[in-house]
Protein backbone atom coordinates (compact mmCIF):
# COMPACT_ATOMS: atom_id res chain seq x y z
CA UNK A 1 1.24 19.07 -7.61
CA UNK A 2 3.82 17.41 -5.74
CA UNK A 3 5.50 13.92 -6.20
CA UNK A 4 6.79 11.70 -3.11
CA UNK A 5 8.45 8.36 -3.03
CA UNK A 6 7.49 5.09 -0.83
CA UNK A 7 9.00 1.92 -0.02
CA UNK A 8 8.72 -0.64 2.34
CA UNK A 9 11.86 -0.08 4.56
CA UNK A 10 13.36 -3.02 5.83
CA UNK A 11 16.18 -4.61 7.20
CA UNK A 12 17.05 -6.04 3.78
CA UNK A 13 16.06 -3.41 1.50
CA UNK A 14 17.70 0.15 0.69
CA UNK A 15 18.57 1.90 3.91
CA UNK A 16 15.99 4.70 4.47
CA UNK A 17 18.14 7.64 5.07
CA UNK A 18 20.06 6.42 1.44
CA UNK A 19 16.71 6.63 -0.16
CA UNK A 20 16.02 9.67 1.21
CA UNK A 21 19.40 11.66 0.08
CA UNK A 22 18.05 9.94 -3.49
CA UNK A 23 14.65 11.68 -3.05
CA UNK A 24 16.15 14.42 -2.45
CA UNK A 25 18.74 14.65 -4.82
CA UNK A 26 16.47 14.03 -7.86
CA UNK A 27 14.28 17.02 -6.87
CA UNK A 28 10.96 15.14 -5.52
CA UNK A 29 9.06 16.49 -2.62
CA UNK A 30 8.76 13.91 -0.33
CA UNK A 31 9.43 10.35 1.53
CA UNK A 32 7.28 7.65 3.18
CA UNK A 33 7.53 4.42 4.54
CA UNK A 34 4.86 2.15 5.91
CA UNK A 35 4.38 0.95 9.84
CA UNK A 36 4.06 -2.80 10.81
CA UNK A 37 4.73 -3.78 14.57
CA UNK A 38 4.67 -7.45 13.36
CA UNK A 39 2.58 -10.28 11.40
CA UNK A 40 1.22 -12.79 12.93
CA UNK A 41 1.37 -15.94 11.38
CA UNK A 42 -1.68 -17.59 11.56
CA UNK A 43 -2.40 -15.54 8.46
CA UNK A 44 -5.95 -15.02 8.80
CA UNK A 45 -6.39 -11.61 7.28
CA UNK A 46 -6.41 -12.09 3.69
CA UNK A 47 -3.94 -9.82 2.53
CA UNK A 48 -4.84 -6.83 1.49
CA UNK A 49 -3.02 -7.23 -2.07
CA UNK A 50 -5.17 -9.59 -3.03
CA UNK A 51 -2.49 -11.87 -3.15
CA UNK A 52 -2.48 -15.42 -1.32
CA UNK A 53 0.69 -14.76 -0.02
CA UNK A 54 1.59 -12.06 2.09
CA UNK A 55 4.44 -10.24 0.13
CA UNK A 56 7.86 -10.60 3.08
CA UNK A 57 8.40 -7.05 3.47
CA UNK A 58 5.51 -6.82 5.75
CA UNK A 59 6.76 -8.88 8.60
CA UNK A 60 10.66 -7.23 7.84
CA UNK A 61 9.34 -3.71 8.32
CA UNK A 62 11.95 -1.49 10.07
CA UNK A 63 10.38 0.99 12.93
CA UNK A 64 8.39 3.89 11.25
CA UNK A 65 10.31 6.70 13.63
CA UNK A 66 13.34 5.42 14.12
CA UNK A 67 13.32 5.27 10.22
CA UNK A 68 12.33 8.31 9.62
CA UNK A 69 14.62 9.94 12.20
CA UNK A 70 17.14 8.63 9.71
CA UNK A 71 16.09 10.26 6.92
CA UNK A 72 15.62 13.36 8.19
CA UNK A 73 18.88 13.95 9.69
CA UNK A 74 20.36 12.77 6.28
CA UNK A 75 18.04 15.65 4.51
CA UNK A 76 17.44 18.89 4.61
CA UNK A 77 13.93 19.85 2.05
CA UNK A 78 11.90 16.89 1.31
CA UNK A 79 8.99 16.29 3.68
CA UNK A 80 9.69 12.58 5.61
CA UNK A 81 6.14 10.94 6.39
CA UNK A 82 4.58 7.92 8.15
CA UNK A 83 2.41 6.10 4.78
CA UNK A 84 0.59 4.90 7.21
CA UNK A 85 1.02 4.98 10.83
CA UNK A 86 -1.01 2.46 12.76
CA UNK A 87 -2.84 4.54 15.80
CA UNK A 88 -5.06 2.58 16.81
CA UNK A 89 -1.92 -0.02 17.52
CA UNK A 90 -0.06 2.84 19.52
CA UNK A 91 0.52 4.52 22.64
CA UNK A 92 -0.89 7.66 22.39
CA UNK A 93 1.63 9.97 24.55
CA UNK A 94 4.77 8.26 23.22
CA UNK A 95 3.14 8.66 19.45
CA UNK A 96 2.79 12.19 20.27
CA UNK A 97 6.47 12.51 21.77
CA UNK A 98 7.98 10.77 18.15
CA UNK A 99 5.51 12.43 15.94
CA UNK A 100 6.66 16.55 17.78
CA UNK A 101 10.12 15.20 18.65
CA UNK A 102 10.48 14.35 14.32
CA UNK A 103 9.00 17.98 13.45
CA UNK A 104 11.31 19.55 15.43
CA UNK A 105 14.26 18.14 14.38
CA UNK A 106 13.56 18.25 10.88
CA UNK A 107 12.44 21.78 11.43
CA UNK A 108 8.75 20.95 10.03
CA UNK A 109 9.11 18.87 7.61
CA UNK A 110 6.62 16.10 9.04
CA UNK A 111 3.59 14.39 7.59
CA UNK A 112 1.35 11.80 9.90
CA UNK A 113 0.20 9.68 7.83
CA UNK A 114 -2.40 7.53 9.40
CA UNK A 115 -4.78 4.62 8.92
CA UNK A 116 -6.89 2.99 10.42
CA UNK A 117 -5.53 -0.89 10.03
CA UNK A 118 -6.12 -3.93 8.06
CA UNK A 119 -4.69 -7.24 9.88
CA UNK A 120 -7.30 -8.03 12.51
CA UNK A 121 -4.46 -10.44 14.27
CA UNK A 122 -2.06 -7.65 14.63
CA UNK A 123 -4.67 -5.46 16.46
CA UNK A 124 -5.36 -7.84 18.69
CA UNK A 125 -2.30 -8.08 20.02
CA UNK A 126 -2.35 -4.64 20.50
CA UNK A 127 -4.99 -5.54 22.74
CA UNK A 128 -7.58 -3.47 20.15
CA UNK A 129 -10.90 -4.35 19.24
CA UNK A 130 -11.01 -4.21 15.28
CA UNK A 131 -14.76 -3.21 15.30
CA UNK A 132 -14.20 -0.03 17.09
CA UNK A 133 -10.43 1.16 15.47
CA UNK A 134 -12.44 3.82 13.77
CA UNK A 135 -13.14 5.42 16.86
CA UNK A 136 -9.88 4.43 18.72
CA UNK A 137 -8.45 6.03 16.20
CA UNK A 138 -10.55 9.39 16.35
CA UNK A 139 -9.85 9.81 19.98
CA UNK A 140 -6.21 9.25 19.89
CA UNK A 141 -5.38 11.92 17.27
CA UNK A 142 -7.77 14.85 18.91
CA UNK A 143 -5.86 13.38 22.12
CA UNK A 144 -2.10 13.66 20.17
CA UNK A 145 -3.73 17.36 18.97
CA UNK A 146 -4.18 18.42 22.35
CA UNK A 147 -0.41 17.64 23.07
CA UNK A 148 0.83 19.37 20.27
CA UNK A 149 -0.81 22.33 20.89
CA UNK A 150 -1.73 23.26 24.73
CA UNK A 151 1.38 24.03 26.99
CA UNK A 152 -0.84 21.89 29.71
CA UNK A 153 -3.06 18.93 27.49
CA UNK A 154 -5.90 16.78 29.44
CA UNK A 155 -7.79 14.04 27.63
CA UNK A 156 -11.14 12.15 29.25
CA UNK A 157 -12.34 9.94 26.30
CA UNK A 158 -13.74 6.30 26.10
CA UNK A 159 -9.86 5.05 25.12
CA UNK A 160 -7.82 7.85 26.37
CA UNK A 161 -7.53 9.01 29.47
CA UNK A 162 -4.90 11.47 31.09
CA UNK A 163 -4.35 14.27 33.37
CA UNK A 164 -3.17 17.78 33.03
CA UNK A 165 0.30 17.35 31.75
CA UNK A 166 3.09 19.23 30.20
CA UNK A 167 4.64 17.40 26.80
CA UNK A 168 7.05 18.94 25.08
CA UNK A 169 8.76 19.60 22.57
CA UNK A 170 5.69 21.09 20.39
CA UNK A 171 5.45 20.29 16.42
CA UNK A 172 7.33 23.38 14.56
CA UNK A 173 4.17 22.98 12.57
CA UNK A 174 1.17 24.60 14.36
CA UNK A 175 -1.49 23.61 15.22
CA UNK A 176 -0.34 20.06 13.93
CA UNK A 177 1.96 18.59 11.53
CA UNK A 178 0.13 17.77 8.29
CA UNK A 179 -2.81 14.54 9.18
CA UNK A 180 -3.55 12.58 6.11
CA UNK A 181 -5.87 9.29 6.67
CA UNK A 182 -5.93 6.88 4.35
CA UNK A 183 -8.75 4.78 3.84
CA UNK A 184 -11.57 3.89 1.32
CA UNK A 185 -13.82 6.39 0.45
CA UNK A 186 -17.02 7.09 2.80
CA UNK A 187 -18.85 9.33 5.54
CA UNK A 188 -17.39 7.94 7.84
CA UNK A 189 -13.61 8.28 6.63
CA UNK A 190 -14.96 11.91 5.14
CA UNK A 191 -16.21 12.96 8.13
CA UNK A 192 -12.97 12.20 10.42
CA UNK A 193 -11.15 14.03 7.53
CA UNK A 194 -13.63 16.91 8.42
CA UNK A 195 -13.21 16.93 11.93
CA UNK A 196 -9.21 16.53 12.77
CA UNK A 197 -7.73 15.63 9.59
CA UNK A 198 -6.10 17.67 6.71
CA UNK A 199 -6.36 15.61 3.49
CA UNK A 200 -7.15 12.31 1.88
CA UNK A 201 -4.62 9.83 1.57
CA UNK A 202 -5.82 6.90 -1.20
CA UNK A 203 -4.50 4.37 -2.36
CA UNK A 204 -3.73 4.37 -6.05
CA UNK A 205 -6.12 6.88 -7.40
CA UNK A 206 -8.92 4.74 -8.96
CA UNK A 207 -12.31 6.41 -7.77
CA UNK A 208 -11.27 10.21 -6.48
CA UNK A 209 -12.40 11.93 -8.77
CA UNK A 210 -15.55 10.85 -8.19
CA UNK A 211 -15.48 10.54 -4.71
CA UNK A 212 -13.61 14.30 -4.20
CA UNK A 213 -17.26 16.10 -4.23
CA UNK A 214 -18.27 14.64 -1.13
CA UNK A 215 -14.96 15.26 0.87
CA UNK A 216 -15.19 18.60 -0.16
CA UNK A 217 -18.80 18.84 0.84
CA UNK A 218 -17.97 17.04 4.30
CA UNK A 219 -15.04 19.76 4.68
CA UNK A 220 -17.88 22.53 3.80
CA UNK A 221 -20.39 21.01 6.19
CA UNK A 222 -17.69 21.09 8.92
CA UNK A 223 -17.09 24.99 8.65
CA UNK A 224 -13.28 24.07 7.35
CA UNK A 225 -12.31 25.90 3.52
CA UNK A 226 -12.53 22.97 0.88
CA UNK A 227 -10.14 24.45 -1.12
CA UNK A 228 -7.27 23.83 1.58
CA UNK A 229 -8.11 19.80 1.49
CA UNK A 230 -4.62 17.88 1.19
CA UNK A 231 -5.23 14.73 -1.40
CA UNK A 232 -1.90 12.45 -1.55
CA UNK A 233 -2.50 9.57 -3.78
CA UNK A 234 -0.63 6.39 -2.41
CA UNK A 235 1.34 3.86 -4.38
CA UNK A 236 0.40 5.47 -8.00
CA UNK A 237 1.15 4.21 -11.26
CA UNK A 238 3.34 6.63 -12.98
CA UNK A 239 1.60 7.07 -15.84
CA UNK A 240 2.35 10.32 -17.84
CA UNK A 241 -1.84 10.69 -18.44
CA UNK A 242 -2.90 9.45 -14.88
CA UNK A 243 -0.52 12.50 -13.50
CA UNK A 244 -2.14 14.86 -15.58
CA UNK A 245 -5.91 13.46 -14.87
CA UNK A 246 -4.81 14.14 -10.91
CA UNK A 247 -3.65 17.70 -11.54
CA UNK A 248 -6.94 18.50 -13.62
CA UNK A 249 -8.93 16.70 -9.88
CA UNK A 250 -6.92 18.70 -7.34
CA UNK A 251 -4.83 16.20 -6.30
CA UNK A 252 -2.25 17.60 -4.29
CA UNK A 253 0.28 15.05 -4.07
CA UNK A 254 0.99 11.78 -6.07
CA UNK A 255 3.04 9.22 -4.04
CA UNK A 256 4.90 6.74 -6.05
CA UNK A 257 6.21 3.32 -4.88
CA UNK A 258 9.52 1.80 -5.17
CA UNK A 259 10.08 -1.78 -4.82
CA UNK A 260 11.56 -2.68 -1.43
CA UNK A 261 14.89 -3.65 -2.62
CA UNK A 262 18.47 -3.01 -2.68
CA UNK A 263 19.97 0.60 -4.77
CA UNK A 264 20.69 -1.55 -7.46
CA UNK A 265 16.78 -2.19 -7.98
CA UNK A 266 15.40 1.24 -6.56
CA UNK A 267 17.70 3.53 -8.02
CA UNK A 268 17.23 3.33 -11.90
CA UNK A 269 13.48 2.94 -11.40
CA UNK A 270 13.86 6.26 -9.12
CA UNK A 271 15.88 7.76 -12.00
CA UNK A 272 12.97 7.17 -14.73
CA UNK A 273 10.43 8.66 -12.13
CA UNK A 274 12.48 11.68 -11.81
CA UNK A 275 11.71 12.41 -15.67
CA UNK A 276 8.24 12.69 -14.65
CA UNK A 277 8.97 15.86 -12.43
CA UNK A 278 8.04 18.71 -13.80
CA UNK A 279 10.79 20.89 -14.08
């Protein structure tokens, strides 16, 4: 099982690519940060916390690539990962560009994280119907696949549309980097998994256990091998008995957040994580 570290990058918090040296220097696997183009604020998507305020590193969030871009040229093993990207919010040729362009550079160390979206207002600025993100989002990743993988791609879907073209460079990883969604568990999340994801991305952990028997049977159904299902669990509490209750589920990953704050916050509470590691 691996272990990977998250915070909400901002423009007052740690500096990404000095988080990501940290990662990396007290032996865990991986990095994330979060995606928010903006929050609108009328406020009238309850917040998905559960909190009545909206904590402020959601409207501070620094750009998911550019971030990552950082880290990666500041590292050379951990994996650097969106946790999660917006698609649906995105342009799909330009997503495909940063997601290759990152893979590449970092000689394939990528993971797409994606999701489908939470703040209604935010989408529809994007000019996206919230009802239908689902399937936006569907069609914009076998889209991005295309890319990544044909020397000439072509796409002729509801929400994407293009001709014959040439895009590279391609993803070091083939066919695709790594595509985690996150989500609530459900056919419908299970059976995009299925069909053009790799793995499960969750937040927390409470409910995969008993949820992992249908992914598994969606992956089966699907003609893809079960037993290579990616399950990253988002935002975990560190608890020495949780860890060990994801090994025993075949969770493959445990993601743990830091807060977004300065070194002086993150880095002790990084060091204490670090004694979690096996070693």
């Amino acid at each position: 099982m691996r272990f990977g570290i998250t915070m909400f990058a901002t423009d007052v918090s740690m500096r990404p690519d000095q988080l990501a040296i940290a990662v990396e220097d007290r032996g865990f696997d991986a990095f994330y940060v979060p995606e928010h183009t903006h929050i609108p604020s009328s406020r009238r998507t309850p917040a998905p916390t559960g909190d009545a305020d909206l904590p402020e590193e959601y409207r501070r969030t620094l750009d998911v690539f550019v971030a990552l871009a950082w880290a990666a040229a500041a590292t050379e093993r951990i994996r650097i990962g969106t946790g999660i990207c917006l698609v649906a919010q995105r342009d799909i040729i330009v997503t495909a560009k940063e997601v290759a362009t990152i893979d590449h550079l970092s000689g394939g160390r990528f993971v797409f994280g994606i999701g489908y979206g939470w703040n209604r207002e935010e989408m529809e600025d994007h000019g996206v119907d919230p009802s239908r993100r689902r399937d936006i989002v569907r069609e914009k990743v076998l889209a991005m696949e295309g890319l990544w993988a044909q020397d000439e791609a072509a796409f002729d879907g509801e929400f994407v549309r293009f001709e014959p073209s040439w895009s590279w460079p391609k993803p070091v990883q083939q066919p695709r980097p790594p595509v985690l969604l996150g989500g609530a568990p459900g056919p419908t999340l299970f059976s995009h998994i299925a069909e053009y994801g790799d793995g499960w991305m969750p937040i927390g952990g409470s409910g995969v256990a008993a949820a992992l028997p249908a992914l598994r049977d969606a992956m089966d159904a699907a003609g893809r091998d079960p037993a290579g299902l990616e399950v990253a669990t988002f935002g975990s509490i560190p608890d020495p008995g949780k860890l060990e209750h994801f090994r025993e589920i075949g969770v493959t990953e445990v993601i743990l957040r830091v807060p977004s704050a300065r070194d002086d916050v993150v880095l002790p509470l990084l060091d204490r994580y670090a004694t979690l590691i096996p070693r």
